[in-house]
Protein backbone atom coordinates (compact mmCIF):
# COMPACT_ATOMS: atom_id res chain seq x y z
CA UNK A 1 104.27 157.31 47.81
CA UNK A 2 106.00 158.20 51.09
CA UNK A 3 105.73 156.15 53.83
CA UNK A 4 103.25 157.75 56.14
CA UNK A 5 101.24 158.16 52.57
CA UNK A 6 101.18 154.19 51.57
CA UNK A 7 100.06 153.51 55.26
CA UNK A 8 97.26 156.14 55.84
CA UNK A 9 95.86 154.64 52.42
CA UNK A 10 95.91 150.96 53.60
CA UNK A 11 94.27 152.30 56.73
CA UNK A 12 91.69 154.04 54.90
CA UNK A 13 90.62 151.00 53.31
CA UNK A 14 92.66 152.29 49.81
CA UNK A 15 94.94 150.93 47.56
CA UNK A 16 98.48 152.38 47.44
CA UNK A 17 101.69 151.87 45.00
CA UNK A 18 102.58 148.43 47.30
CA UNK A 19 102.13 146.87 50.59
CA UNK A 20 103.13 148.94 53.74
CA UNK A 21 105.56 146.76 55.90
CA UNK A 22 104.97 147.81 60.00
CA UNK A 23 107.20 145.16 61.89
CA UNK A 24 106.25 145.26 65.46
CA UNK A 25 109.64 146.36 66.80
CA UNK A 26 109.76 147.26 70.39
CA UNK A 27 112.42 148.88 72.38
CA UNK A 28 114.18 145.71 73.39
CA UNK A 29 114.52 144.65 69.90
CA UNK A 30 115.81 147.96 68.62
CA UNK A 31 117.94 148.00 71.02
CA UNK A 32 119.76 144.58 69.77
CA UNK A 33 119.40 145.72 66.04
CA UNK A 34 120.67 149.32 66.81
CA UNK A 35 123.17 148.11 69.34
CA UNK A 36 122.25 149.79 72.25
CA UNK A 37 122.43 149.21 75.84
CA UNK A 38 119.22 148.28 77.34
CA UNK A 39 119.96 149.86 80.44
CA UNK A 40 119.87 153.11 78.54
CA UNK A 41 116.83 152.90 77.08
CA UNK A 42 115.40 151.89 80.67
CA UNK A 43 116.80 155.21 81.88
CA UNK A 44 116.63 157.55 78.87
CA UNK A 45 112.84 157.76 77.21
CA UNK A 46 114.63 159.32 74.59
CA UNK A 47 116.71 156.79 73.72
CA UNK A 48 113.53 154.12 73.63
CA UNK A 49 111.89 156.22 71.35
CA UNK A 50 114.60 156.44 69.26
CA UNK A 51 116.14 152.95 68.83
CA UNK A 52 112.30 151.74 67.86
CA UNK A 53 112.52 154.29 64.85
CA UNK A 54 115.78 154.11 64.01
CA UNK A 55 115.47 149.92 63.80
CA UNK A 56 112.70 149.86 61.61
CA UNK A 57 114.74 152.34 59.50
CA UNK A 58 117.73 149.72 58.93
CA UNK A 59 115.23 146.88 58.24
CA UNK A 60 113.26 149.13 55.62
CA UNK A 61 110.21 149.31 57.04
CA UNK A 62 107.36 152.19 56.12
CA UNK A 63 106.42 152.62 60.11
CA UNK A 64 107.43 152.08 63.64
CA UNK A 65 105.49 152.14 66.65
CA UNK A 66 106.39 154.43 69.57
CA UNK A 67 106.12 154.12 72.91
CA UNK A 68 106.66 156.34 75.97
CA UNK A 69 108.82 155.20 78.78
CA UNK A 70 108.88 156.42 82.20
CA UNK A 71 112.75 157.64 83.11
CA UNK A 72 113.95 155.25 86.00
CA UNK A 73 117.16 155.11 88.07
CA UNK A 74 118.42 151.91 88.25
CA UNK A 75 121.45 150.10 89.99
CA UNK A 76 122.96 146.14 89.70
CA UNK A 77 123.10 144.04 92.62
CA UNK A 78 123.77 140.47 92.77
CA UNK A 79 122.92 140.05 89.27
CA UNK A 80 120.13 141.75 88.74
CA UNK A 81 118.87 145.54 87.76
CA UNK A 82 116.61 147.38 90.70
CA UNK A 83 114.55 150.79 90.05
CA UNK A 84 115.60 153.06 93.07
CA UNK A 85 113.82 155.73 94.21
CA UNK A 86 115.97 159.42 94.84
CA UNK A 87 117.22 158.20 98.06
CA UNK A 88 118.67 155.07 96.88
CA UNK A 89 115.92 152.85 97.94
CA UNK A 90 115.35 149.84 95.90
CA UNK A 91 112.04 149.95 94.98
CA UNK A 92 111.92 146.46 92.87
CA UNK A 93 113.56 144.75 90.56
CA UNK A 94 112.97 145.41 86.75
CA UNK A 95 112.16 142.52 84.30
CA UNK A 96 114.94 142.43 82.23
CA UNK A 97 114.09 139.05 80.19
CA UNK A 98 109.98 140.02 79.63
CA UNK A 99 108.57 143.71 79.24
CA UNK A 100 110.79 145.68 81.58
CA UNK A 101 108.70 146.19 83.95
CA UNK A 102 109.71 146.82 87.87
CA UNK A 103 108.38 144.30 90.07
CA UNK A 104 107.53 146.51 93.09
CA UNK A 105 108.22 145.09 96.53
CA UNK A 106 106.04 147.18 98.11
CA UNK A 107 101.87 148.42 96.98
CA UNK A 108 102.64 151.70 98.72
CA UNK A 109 104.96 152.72 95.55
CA UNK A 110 102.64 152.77 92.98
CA UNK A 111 99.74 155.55 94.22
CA UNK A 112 96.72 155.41 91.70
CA UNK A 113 96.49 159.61 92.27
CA UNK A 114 99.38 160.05 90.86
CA UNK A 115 99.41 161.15 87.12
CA UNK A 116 102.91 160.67 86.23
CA UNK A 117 102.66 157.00 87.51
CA UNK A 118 99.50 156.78 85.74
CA UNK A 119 100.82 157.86 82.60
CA UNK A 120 103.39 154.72 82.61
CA UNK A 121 101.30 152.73 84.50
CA UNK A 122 102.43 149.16 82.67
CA UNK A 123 105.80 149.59 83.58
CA UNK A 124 105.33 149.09 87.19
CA UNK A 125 103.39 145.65 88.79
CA UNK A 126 102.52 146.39 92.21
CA UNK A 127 102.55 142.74 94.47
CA UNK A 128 99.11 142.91 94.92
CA UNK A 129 95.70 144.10 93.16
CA UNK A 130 95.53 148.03 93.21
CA UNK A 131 92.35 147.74 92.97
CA UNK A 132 89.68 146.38 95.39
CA UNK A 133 86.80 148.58 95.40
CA UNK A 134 84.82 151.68 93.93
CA UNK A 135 87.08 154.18 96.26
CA UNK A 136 90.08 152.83 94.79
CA UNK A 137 88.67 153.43 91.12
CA UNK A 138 87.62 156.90 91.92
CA UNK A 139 91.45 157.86 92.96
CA UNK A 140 92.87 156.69 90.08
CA UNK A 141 94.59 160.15 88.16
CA UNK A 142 93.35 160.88 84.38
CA UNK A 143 96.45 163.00 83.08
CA UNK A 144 94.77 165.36 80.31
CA UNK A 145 96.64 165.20 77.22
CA UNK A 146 98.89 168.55 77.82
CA UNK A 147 100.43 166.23 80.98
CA UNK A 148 102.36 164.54 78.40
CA UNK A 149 103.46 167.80 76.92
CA UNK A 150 104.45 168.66 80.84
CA UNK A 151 106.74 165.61 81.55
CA UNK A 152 108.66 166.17 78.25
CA UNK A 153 106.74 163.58 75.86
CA UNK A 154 106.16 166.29 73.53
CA UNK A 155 109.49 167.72 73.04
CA UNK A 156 110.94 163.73 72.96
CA UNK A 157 108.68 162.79 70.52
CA UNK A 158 109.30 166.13 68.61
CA UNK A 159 112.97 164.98 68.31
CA UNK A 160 112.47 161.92 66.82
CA UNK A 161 110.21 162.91 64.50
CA UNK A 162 112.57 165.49 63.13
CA UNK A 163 115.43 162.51 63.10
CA UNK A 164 113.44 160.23 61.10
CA UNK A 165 111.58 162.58 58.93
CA UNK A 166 110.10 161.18 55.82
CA UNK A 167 112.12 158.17 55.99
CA UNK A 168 109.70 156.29 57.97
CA UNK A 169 105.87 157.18 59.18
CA UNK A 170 105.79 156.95 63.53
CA UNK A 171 102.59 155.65 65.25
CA UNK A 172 100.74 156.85 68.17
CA UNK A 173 100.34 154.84 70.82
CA UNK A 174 96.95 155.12 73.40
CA UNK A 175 97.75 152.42 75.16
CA UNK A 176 95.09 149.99 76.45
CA UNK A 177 91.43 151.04 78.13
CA UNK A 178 89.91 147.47 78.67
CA UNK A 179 91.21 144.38 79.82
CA UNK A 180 95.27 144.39 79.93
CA UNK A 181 94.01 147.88 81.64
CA UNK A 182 92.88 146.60 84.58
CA UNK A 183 95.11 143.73 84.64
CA UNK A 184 98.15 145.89 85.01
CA UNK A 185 96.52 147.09 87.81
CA UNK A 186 95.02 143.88 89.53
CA UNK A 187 96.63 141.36 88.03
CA UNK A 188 95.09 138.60 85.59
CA UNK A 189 93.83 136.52 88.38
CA UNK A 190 91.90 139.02 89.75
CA UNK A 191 91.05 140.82 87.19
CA UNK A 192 89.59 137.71 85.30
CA UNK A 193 87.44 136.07 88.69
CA UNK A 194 85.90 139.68 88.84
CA UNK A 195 84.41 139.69 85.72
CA UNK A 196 82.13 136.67 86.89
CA UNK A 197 82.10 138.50 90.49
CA UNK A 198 82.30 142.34 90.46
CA UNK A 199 81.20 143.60 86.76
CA UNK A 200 80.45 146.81 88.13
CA UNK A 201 83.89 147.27 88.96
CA UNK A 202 85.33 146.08 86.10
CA UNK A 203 83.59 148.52 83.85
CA UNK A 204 84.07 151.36 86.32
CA UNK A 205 87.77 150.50 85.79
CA UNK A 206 87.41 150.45 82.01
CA UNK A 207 85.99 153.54 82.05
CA UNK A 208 88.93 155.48 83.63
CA UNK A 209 91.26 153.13 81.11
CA UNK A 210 88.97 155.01 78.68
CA UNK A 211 89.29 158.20 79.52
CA UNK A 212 93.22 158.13 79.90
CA UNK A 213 93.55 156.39 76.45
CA UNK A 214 91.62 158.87 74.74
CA UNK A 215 94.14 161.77 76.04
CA UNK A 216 96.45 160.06 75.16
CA UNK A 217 95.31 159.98 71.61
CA UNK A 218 95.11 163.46 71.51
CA UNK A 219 98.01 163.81 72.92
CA UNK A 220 99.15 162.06 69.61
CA UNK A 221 97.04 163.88 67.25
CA UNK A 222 98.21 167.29 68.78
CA UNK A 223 101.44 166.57 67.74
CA UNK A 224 100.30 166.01 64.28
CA UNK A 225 100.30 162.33 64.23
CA UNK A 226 97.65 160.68 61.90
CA UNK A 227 97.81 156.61 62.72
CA UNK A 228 97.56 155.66 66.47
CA UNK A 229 97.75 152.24 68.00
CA UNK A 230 94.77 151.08 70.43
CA UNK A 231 96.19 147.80 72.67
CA UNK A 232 94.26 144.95 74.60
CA UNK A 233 96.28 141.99 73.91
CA UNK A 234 94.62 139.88 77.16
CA UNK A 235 91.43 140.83 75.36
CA UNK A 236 91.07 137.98 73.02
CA UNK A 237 89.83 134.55 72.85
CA UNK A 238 92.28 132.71 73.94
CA UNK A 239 91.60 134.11 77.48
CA UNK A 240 87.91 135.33 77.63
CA UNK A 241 84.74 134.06 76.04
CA UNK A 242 82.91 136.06 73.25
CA UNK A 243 80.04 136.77 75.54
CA UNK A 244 82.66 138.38 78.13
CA UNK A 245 84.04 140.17 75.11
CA UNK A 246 80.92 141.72 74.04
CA UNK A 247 79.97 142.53 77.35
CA UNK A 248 83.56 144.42 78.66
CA UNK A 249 85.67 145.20 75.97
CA UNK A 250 83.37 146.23 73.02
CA UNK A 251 81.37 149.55 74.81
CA UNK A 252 84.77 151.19 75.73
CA UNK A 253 86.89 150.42 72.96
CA UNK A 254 83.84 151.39 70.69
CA UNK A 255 84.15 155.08 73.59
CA UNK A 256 87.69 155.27 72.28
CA UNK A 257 87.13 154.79 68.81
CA UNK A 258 84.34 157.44 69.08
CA UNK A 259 86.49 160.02 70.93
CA UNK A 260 88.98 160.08 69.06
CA UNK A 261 87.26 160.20 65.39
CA UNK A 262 85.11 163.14 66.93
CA UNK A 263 87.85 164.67 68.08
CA UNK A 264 89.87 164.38 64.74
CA UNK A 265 88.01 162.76 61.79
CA UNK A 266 91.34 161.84 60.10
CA UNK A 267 92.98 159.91 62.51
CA UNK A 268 93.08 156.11 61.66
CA UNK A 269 92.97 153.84 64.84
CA UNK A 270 94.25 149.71 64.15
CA UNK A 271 94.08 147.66 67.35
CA UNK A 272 96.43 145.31 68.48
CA UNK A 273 94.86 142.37 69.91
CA UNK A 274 96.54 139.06 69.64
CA UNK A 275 95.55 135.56 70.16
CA UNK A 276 92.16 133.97 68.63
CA UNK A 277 89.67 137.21 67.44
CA UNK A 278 87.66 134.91 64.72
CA UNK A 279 84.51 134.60 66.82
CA UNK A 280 84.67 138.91 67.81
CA UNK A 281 85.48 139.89 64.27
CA UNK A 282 82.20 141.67 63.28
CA UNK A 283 82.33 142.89 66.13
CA UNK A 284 85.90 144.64 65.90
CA UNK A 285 84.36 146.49 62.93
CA UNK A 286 82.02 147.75 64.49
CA UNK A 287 83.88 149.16 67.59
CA UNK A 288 84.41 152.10 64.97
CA UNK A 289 88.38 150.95 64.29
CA UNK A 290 89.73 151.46 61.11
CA UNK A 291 92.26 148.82 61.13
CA UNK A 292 91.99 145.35 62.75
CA UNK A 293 95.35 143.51 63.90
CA UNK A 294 97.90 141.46 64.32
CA UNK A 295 96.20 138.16 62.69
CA UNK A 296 97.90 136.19 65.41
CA UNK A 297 98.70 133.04 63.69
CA UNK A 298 99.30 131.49 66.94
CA UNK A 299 95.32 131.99 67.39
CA UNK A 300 94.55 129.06 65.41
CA UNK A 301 92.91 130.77 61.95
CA UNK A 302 94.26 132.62 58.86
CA UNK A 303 93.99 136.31 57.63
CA UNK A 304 91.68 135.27 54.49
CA UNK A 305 89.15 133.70 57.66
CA UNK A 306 89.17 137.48 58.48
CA UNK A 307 89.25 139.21 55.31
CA UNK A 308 86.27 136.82 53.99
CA UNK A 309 84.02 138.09 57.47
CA UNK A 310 85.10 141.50 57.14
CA UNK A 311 85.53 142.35 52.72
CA UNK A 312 86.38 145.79 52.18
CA UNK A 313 84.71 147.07 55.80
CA UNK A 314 87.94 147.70 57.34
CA UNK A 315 91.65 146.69 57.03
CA UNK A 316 93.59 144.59 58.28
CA UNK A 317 97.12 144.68 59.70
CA UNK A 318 99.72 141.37 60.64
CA UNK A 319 99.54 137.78 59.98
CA UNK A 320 103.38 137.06 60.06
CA UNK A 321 103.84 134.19 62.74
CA UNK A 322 106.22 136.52 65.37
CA UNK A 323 107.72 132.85 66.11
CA UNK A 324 108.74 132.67 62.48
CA UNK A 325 111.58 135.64 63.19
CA UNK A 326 113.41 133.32 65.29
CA UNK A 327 112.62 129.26 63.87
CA UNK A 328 112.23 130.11 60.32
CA UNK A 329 115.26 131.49 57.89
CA UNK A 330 114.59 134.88 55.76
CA UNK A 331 113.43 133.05 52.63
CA UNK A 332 111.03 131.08 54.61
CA UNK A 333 109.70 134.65 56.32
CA UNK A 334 109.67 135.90 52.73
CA UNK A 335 107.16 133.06 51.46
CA UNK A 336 104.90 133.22 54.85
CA UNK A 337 104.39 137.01 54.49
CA UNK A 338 103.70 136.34 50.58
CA UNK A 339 100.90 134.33 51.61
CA UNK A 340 99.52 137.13 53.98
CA UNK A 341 99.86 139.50 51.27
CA UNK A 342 97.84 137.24 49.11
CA UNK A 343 95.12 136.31 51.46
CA UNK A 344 94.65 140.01 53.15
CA UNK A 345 96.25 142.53 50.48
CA UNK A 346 94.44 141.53 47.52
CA UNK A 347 92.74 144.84 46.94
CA UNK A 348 94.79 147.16 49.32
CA UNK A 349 93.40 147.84 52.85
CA UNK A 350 96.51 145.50 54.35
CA UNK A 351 99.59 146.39 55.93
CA UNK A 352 102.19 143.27 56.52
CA UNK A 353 103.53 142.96 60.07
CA UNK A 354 103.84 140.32 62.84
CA UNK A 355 101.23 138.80 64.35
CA UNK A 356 102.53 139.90 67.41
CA UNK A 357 106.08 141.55 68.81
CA UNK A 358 108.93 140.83 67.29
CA UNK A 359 111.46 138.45 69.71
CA UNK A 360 114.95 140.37 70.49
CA UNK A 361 117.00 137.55 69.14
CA UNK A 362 115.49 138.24 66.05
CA UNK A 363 118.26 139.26 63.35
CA UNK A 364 118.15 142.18 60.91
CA UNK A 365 118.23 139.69 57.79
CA UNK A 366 114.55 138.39 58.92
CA UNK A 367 113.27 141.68 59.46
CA UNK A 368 114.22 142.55 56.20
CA UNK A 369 112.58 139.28 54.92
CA UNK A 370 108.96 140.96 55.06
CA UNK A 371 110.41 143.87 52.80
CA UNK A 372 111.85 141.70 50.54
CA UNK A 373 108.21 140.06 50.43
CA UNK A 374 106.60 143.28 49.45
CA UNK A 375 108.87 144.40 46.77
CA UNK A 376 108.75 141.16 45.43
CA UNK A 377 104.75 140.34 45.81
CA UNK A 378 103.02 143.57 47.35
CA UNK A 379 103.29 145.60 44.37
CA UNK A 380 99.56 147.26 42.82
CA UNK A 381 98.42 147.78 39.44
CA UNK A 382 95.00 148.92 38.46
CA UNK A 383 93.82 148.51 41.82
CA UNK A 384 95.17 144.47 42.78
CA UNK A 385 98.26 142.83 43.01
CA UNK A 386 100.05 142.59 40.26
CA UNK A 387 100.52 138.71 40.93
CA UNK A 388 97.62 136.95 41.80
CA UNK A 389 97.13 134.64 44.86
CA UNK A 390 98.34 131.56 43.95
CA UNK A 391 96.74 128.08 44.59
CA UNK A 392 98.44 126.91 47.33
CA UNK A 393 96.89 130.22 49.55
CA UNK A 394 93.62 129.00 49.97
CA UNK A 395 91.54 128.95 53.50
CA UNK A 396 92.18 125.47 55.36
């Protein structure tokens, strides 16, 4: 099978030649593994497209993510890297150790009507909440999915696609419509007292974050892509109670799911929500998703505690402790991701990746550790492994 073939058959619940192996490489990390300056990829989109692709190439994975970054001008002063508007004017200083994301000094920078801002609205953090009240939600810009097509997304993406071409399947990325949503816009303390305190606002918010994930997704499916990534990593229980969970994030990720399997039936949408998910699990599935991820090990349970709630429903992505790429040695990765494989993979319906991103300082030999797992372990006969899951992989 190619690639994009073994992972659009784990996705549909199916059982391909062997595992799929999806590392969650971001453009910090592929920039270390491909040796490229991260000031580039801050100022060239192309280039952050590109170094996530070409990474997961040299580590032999079957897919990389890909994500869309605003182009920014940048300078150094005094040690650290500042966006700057066309006029030189430092407009805030960009998180170089974290998610590269400008600090703005000023709220007047960031203007919620603005679609291009909008579009690449997590990579800038205004100093204060956005948003306050219903006036504030009702500016906020929905770019329709030929925006992306406008600002040069298309014809990026396009590129890359043609560089990698059946050497490795690319994902779609919609973003997030929920929580981490209206956190980048009003910060987690904010945005967490007004669920208790404002609900109306919250879901009013969620709703826009709904509207501009699903053009994004068809952005993605226009350009012929088949897998697309669906993100609310605050979303989980390590931050918010079930009840909250049920109430929030399950009607608008279930929109999502809906919009974009009405719009094209053959897409396959996996979330990526780390953290605890155990006690939301069931209801995950039936959000409409087609893939449930990254079995955060660092959420306190196992991927056979989700495999056992969810059988054959839907399948499952992750499990690999992300910490693992950076305490543990490659043999050690090798026998953790075995034991994923084991407890999720069973029958098909997995893919093996990290339970969350994958640290920059992490080297190419432990990337290459989960591969090594799957030719080794993630190999299908008849429909099942062709090992069986040992003893020692058992739920604890």
């Amino acid at each position: 099978m190619l690639p994009s073939e073994r992972i659009y058959c784990s996705l549909s619940g199916e059982v391909p030649d062997k595992v799929p192996n999806i590392p969650k490489i971001w453009v910090d990390l592929g920039a270390s593994l491909t040796q490229t300056d991260l000031l580039e990829v801050i100022m060239n989109p192309s280039t952050a497209l590109k170094v996530i692709a070409e990474a997961a190439i040299m580590v032999g994975a079957d897919g990389a993510r890909q994500f869309h970054l605003p182009k920014r001008r940048i300078i150094k002063k005094d040690g650290k890297v500042l966006e700057v508007n066309l006029k030189g004017k430092p407009l805030g200083e960009i998180d170089m150790f974290g998610g590269l994301i400008t600090q703005l000094y000023d709220k007047k920078d960031f203007d919620l009507a603005d679609p291009y801002q909008i579009a690449y609205q997590h990579f800038w953090n205004s100093p204060v909440p956005l948003i306050n009240h219903m006036d504030d939600v009702k500016a906020i810009a929905v770019p329709d999915r030929h925006f992306y097509k406008e600002i040069g997304c298309g014809e990026r993406q396009k590129e890359v696609i043609d560089l990698v071409g059946n050497r490795c399947a690319l994902i779609g990325d919609c973003d997030s419509a929920t929580l981490a949503f209206f956190v980048d816009l009003c910060g987690y303390q904010k945005a967490l007292i007004d669920l208790i305190d404002n609900p109306a606002l919250v879901h009013a918010v969620m709703e826009k974050g709904v509207a501009i994930a699903v053009e994004k997704g068809k952005f993605n499916i226009d350009l012929g892509f088949r897998v697309l990534r669906l993100n609310d990593s605050v979303a989980n229980m390590s931050v918010i109670s079930p009840q909250f969970w049920r109430e929030f994030i399950f009607p608008h990720m279930r929109d999502v799911c809906k919009e974009l399997h009405h719009y094209c039936p053959e897409v396959r949408i996996y979330c990526h929500i780390c953290g605890n998910i155990l006690p939301v699990v069931n209801d995950l599935v039936r959000t409409g998703l087609d893939c449930i991820g990254p079995l955060d090990p660092l959420g306190h349970f196992t991927p056979i505690q989700v495999r056992e709630i969810t059988g054959n429903r839907v399948a499952l992505l992750g499990g690999v402790n992300t910490l693992s790429f950076i305490q543990h040695n490659p043999e050690e990765i090798t026998e953790e991701a075995k034991k994923c494989i084991f407890e999720a993979g069973e029958h098909g319906g997995y893919i093996l990746s990290s339970g969350c991103v994958i640290p920059r300082a992490a080297s190419i030999e432990k990337l290459k550790a989960l591969q090594t797992a799957v030719e080794k372990y993630g190999i299908y006969k008849n429909g099942r492994l062709v090992k069986t899951r040992p003893d020692n992989c058992k739920n604890e």
